[in-house]
C-alpha atoms as a PDB file:
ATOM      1  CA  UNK A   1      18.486  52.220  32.676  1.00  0.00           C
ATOM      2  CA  UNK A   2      18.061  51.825  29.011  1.00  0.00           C
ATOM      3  CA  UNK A   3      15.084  53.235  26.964  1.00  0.00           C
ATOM      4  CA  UNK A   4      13.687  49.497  26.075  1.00  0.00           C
ATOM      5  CA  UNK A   5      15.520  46.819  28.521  1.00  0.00           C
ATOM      6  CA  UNK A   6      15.179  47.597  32.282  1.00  0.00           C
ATOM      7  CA  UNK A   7      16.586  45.799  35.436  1.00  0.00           C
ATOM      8  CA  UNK A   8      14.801  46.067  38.667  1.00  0.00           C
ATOM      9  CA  UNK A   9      15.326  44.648  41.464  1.00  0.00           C
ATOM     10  CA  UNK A  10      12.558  43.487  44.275  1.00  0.00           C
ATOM     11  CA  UNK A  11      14.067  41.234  47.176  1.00  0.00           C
ATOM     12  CA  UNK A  12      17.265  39.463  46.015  1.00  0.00           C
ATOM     13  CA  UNK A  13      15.223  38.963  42.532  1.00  0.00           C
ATOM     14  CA  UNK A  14      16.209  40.969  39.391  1.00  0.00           C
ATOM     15  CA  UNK A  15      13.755  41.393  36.855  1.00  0.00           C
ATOM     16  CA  UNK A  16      15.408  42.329  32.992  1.00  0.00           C
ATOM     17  CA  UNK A  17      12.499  43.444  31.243  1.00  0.00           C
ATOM     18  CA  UNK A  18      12.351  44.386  27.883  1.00  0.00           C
ATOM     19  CA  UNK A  19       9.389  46.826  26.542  1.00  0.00           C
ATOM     20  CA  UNK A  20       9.854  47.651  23.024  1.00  0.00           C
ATOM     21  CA  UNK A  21       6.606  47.634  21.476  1.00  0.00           C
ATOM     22  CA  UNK A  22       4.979  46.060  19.801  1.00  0.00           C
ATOM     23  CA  UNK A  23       6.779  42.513  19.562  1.00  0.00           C
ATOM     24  CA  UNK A  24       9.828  43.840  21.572  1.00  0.00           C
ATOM     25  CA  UNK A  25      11.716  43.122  18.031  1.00  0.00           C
ATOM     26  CA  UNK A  26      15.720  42.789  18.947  1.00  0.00           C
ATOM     27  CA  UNK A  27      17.271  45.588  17.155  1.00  0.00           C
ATOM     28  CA  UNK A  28      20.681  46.820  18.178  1.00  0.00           C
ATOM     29  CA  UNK A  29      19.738  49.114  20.258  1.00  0.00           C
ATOM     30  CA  UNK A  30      17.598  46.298  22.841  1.00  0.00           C
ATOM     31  CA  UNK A  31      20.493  43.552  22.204  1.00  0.00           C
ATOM     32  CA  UNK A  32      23.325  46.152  23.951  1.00  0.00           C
ATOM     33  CA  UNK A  33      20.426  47.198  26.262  1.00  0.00           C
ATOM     34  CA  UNK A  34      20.122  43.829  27.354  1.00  0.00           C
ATOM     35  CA  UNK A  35      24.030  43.240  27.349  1.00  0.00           C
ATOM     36  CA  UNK A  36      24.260  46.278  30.171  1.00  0.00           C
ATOM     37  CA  UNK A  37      21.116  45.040  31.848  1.00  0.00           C
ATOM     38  CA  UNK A  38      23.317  40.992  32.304  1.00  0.00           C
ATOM     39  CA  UNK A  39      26.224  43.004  33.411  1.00  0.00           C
ATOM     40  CA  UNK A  40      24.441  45.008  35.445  1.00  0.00           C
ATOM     41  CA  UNK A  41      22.702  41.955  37.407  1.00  0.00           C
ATOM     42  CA  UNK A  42      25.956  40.551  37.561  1.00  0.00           C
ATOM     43  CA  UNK A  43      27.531  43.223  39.295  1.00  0.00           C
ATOM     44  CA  UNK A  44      24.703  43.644  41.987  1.00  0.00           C
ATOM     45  CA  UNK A  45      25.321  41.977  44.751  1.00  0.00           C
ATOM     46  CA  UNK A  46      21.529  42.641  45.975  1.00  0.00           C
ATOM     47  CA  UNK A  47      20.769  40.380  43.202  1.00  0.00           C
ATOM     48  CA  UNK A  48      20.676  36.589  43.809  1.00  0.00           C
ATOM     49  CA  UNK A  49      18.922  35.600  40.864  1.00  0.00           C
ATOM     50  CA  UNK A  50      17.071  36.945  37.396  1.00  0.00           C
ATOM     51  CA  UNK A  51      13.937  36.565  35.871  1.00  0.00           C
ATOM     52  CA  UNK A  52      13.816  37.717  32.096  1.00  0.00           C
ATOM     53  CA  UNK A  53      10.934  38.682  30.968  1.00  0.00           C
ATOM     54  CA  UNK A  54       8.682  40.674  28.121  1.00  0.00           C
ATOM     55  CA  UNK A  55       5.581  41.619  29.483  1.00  0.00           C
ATOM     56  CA  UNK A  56       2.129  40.250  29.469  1.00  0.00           C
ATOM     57  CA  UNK A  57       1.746  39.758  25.651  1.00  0.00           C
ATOM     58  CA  UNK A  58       5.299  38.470  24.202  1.00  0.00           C
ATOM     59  CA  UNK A  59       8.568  37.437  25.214  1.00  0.00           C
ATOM     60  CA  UNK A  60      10.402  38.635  22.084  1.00  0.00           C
ATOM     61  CA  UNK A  61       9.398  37.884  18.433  1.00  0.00           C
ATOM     62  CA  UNK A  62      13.205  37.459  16.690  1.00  0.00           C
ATOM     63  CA  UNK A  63      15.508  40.374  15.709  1.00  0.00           C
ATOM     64  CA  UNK A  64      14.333  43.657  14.050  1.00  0.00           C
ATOM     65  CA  UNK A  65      14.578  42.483  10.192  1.00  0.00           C
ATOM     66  CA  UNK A  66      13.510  45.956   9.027  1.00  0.00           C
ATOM     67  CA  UNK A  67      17.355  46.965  10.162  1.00  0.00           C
ATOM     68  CA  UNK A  68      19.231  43.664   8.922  1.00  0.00           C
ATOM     69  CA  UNK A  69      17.230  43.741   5.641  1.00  0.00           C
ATOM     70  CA  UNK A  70      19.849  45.832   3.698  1.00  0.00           C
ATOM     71  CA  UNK A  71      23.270  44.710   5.880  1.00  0.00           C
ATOM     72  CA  UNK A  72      25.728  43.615   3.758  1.00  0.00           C
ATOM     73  CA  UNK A  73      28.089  40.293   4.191  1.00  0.00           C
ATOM     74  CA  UNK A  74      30.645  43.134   5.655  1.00  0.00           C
ATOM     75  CA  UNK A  75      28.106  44.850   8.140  1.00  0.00           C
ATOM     76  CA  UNK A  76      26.546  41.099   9.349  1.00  0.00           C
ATOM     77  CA  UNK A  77      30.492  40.265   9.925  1.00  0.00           C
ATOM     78  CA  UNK A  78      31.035  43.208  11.965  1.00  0.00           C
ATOM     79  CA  UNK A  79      27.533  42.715  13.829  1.00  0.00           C
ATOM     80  CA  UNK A  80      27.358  39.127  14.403  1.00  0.00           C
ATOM     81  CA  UNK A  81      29.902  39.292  17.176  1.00  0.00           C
ATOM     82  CA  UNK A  82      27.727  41.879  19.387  1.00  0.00           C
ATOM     83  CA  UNK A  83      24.956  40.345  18.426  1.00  0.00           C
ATOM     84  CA  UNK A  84      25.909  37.035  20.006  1.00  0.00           C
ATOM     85  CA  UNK A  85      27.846  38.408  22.994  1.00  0.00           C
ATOM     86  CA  UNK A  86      25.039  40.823  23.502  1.00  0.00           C
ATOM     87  CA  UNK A  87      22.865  37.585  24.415  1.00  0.00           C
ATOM     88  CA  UNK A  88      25.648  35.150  25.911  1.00  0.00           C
ATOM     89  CA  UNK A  89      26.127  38.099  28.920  1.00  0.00           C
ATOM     90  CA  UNK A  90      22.590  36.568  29.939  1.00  0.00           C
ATOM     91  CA  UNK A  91      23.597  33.216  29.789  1.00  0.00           C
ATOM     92  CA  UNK A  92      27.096  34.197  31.752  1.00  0.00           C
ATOM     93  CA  UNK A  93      25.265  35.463  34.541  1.00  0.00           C
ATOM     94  CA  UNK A  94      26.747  33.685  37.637  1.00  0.00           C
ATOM     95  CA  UNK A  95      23.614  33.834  39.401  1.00  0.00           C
ATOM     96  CA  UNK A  96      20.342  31.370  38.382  1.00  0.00           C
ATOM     97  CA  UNK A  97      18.412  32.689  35.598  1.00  0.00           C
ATOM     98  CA  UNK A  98      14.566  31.576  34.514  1.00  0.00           C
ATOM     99  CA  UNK A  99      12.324  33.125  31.697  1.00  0.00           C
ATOM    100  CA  UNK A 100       9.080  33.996  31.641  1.00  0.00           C
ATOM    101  CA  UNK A 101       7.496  33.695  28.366  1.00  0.00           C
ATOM    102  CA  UNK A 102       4.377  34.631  27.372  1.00  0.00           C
ATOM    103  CA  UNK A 103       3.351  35.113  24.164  1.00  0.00           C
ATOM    104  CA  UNK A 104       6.567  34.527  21.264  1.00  0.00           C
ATOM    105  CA  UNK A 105       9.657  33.525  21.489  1.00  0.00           C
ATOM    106  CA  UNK A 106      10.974  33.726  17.817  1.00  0.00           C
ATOM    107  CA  UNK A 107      14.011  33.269  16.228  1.00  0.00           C
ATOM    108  CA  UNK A 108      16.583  35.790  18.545  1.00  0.00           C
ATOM    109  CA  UNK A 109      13.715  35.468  21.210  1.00  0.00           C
ATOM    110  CA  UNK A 110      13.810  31.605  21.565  1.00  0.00           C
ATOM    111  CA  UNK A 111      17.248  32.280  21.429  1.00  0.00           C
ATOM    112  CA  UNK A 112      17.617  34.655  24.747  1.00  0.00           C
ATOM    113  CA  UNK A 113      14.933  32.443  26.533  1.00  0.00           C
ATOM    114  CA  UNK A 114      17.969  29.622  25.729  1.00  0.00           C
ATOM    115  CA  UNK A 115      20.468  31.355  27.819  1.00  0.00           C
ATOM    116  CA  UNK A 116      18.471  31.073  30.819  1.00  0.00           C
ATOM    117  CA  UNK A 117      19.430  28.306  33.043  1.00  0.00           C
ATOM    118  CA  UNK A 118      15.596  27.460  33.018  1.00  0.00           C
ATOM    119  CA  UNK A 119      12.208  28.125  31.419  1.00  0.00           C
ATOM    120  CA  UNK A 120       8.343  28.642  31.973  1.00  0.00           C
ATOM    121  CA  UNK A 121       5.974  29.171  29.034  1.00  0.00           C
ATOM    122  CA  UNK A 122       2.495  30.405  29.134  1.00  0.00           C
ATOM    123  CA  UNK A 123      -0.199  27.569  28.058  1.00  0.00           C
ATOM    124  CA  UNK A 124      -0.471  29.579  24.740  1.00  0.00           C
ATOM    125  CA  UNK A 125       3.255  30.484  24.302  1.00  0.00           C
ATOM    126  CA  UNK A 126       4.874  29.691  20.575  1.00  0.00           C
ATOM    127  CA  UNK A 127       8.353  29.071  20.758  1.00  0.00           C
ATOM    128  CA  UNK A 128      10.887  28.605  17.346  1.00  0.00           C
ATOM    129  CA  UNK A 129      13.658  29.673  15.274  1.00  0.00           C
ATOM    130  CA  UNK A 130      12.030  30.411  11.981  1.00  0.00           C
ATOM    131  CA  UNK A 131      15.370  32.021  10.219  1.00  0.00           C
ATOM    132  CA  UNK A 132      15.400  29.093   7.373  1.00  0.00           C
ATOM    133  CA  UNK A 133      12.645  31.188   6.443  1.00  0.00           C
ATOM    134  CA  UNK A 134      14.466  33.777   5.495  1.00  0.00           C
ATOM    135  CA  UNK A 135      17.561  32.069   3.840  1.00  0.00           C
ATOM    136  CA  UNK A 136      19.491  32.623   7.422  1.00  0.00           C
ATOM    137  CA  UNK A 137      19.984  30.492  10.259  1.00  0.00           C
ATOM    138  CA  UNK A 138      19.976  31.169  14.012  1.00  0.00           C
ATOM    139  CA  UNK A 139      23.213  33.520  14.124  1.00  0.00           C
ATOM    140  CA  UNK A 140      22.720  34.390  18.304  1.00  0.00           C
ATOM    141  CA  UNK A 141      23.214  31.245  19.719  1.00  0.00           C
ATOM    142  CA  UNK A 142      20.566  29.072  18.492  1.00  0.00           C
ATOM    143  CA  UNK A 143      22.524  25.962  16.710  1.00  0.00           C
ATOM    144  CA  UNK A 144      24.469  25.419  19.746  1.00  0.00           C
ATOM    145  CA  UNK A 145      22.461  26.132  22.775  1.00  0.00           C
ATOM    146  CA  UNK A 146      18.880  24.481  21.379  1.00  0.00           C
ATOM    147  CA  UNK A 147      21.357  21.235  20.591  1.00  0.00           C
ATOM    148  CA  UNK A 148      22.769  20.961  23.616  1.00  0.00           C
ATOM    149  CA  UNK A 149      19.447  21.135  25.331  1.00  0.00           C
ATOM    150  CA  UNK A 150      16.994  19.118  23.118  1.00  0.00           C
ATOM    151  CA  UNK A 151      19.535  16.772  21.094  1.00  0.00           C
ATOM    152  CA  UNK A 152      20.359  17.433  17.373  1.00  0.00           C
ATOM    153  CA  UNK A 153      18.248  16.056  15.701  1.00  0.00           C
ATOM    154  CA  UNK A 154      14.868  18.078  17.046  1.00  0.00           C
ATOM    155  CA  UNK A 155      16.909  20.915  16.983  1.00  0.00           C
ATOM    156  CA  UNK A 156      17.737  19.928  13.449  1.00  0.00           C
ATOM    157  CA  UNK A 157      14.085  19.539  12.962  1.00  0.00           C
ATOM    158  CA  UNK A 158      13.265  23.020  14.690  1.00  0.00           C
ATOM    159  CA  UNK A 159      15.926  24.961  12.666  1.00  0.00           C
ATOM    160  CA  UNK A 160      15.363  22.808   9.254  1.00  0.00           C
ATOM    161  CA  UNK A 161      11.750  23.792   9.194  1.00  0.00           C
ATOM    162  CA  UNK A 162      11.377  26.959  11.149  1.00  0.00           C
ATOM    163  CA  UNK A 163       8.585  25.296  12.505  1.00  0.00           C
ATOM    164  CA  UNK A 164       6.739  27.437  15.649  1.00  0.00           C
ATOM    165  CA  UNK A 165       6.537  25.211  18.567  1.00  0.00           C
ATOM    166  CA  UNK A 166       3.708  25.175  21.204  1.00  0.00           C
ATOM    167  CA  UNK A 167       3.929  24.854  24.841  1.00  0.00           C
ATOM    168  CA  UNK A 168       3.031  21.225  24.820  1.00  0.00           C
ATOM    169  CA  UNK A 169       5.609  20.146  22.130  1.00  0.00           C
ATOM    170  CA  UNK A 170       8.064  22.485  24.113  1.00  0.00           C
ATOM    171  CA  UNK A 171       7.765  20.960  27.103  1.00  0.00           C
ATOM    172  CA  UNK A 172       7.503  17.193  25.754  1.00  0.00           C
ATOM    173  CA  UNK A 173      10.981  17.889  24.270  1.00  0.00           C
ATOM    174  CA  UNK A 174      12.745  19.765  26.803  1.00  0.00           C
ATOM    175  CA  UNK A 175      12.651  23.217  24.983  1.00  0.00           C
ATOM    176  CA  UNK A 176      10.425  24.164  28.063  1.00  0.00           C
ATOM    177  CA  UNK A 177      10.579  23.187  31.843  1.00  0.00           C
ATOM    178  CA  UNK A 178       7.123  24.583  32.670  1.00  0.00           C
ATOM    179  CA  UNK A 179       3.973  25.286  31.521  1.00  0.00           C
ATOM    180  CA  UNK A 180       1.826  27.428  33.375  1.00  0.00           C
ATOM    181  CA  UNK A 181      -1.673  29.651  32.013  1.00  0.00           C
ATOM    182  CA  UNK A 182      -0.463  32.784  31.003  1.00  0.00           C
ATOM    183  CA  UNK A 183      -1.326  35.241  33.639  1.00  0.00           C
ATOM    184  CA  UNK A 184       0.810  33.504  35.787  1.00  0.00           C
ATOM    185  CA  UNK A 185       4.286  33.238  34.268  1.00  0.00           C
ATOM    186  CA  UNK A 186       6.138  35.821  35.476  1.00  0.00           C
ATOM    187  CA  UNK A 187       4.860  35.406  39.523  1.00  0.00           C
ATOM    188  CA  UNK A 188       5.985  31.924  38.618  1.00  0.00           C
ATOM    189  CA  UNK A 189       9.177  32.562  37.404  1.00  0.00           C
ATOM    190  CA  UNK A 190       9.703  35.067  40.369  1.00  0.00           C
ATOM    191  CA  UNK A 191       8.405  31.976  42.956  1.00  0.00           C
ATOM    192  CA  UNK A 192      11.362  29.855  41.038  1.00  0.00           C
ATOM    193  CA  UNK A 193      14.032  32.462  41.385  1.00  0.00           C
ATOM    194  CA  UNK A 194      12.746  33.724  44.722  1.00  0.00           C
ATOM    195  CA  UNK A 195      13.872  30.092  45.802  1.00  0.00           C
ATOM    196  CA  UNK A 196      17.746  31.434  46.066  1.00  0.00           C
ATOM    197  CA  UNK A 197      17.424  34.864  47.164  1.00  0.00           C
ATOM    198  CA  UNK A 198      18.563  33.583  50.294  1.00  0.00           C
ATOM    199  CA  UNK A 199      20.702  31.081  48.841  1.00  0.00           C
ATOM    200  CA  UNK A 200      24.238  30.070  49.014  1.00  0.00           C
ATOM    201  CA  UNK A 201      25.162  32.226  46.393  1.00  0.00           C
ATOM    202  CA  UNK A 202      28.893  31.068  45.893  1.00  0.00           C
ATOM    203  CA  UNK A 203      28.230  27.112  45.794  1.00  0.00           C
ATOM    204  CA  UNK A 204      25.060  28.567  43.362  1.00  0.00           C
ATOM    205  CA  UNK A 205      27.719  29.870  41.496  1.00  0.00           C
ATOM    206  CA  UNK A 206      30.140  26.950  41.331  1.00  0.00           C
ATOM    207  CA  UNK A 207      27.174  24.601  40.270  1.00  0.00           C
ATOM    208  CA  UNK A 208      26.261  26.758  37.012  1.00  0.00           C
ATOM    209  CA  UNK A 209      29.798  27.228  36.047  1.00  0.00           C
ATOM    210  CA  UNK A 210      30.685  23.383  36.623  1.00  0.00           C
ATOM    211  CA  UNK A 211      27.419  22.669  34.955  1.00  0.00           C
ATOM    212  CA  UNK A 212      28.067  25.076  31.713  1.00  0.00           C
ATOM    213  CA  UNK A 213      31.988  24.473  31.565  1.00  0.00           C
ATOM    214  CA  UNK A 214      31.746  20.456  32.270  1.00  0.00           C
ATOM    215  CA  UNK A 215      29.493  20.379  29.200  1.00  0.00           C
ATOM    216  CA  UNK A 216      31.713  22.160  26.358  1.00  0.00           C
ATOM    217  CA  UNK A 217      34.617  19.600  27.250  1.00  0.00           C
ATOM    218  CA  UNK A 218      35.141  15.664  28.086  1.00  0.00           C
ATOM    219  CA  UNK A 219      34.034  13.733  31.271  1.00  0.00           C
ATOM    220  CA  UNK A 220      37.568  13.710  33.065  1.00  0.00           C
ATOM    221  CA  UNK A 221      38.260  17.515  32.280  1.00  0.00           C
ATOM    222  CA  UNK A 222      34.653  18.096  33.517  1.00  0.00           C
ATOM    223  CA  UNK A 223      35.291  16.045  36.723  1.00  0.00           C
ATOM    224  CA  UNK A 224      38.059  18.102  37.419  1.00  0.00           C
ATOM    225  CA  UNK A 225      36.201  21.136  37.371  1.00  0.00           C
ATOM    226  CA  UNK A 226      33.760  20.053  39.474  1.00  0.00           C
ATOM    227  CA  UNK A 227      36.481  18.651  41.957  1.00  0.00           C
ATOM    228  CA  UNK A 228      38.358  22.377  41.570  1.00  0.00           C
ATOM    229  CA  UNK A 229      34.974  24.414  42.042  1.00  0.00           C
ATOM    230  CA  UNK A 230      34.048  21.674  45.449  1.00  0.00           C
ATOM    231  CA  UNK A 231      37.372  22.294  46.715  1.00  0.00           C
ATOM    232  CA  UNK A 232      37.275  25.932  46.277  1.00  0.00           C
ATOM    233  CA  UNK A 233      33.863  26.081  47.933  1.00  0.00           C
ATOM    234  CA  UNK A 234      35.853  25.603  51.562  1.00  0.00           C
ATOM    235  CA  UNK A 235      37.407  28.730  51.685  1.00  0.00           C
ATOM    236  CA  UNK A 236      33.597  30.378  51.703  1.00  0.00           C
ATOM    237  CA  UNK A 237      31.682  31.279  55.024  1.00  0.00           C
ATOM    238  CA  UNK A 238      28.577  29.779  53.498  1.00  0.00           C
ATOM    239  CA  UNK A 239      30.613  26.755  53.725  1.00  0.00           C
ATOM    240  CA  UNK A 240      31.207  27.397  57.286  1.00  0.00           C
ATOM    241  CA  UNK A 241      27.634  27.876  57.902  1.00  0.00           C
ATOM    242  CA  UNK A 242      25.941  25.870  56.117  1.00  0.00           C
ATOM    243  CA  UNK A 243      27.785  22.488  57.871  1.00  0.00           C
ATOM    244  CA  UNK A 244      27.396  24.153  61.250  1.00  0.00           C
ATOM    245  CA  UNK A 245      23.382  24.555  60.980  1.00  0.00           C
ATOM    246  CA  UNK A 246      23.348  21.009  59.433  1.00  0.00           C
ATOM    247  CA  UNK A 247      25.144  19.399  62.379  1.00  0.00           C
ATOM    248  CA  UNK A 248      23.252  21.411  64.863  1.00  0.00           C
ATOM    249  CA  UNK A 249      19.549  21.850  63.429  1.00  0.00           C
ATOM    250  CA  UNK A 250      19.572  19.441  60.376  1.00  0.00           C
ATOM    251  CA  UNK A 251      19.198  20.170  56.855  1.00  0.00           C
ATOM    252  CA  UNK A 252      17.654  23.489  55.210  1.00  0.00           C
ATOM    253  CA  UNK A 253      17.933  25.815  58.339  1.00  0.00           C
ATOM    254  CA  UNK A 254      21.109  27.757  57.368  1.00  0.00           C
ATOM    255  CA  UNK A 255      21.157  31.159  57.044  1.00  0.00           C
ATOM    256  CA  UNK A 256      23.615  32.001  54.461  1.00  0.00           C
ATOM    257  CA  UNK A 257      25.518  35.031  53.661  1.00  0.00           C
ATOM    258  CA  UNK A 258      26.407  34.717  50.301  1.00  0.00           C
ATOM    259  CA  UNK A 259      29.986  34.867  50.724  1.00  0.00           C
END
């Protein structure tokens, strides 16, 4: 367990919290944190899906810019790596993801909340990736994940103007799936990943990695690993099961193993 990201687990759901007051700023310290907690999730098999989440009052307000104030160009080269693998283990978690945000989501914030495979705000949430601000840009992900789910040009606009976002805008644009009142966003995000704790957690598996694959290459090469992930699916006793209870009880009734 690390000192300021924690993974818990509480019936097939894990819960990464991080608790680094007061804004739960992403120094380096909280980005490996939350690199073991993704690898950690990954690794348990008690763990069918993940909630990330930052508490009652924020998400996560951007990186610590106390300790990247005096990196050089040679320290940021040597960082920026970790930095952005530190994140993209949340986003390579073979298992469904959703974040709770209350509160921010700023800059390297906004930017983990994007490498969940979905996302509820709270009513009063502010979401954005203010780094123009600074003479930066999002260096963690942002440029290529908020693109690929909002289209480039709001993300353009978003990153251009380092703009905050609210939780209507968010969800009018995509940037959001769901907007809920604040004191309940994380039982809602559990209720969402609850959904698969009973799952079957190899086809869940096959449809995020077809999903995230198909979308870095071209329609036939993405067809093709769909038709490789299907096909691989029938060597699976979920397989086995799941067509069983269908035949015999109708949809929805299978009880899956994962496996």
């Amino acid at each position: 367990m690390g000192e300021f990201v924690n993974l818990t687990v509480s019936e097939g759901v894990g819960t990464i919290r991080l608790d680094r007051p007061k804004m739960n700023a992403l120094n380096v310290q909280v980005q490996e944190e939350i690199r073991a907690a993704a690898l950690e999730a990954t690794a348990n098999d008690d763990v069918r899906a993940v909630v990330i989440y930052g508490g009652e009052r924020v998400f996560a307000a951007g990186a610590d810019i106390k300790e990247m104030a005096d990196m050089s160009y040679a320290d940021m080269a040597k960082r920026s790596g970790p930095l952005q693998s530190s994140l993209s283990a949340v986003a390579a978690i073979p298992k469904p993801t959703v974040a709770a945000i209350t509160g921010y989501a700023l800059g390297g914030g906004c930017e983990l909340a994007l490498c969940a495979d979905y996302r509820i705000a709270a009513e009063d949430a502010k979401l954005g990736q203010p780094e123009i601000l600074l003479g930066i840009i999002p260096g963690a992900g942002g440029t290529q994940r908020l693109s690929r789910l909002v289209g480039p040009s709001k993300a353009k606009d978003l990153i251009y103007t380092g703009r905050f976002v609210d939780a209507a805008e968010s969800l009018a644009i995509g940037l959001v799936d769901k907007v809920v009142p604040a004191a309940e966003v994380y039982d809602t995000a559990v209720a969402w990943a609850s959904q698969f704790s009973r799952g079957a957690a190899m086809a869940l598996r096959a449809a995020k990695e077809a999903i995230d694959t198909g979308l870095g290459v071209d329609l036939t090469t993405g067809l093709e690993i769909e038709r490789q992930q299907f096909a691989a699916l029938f060597a699976t006793e979920d397989r086995a099961i799941g067509m069983k209870s269908f035949v015999e009880n109708g949809p929805g009734k299978a009880e899956f193993k994962g496996k």
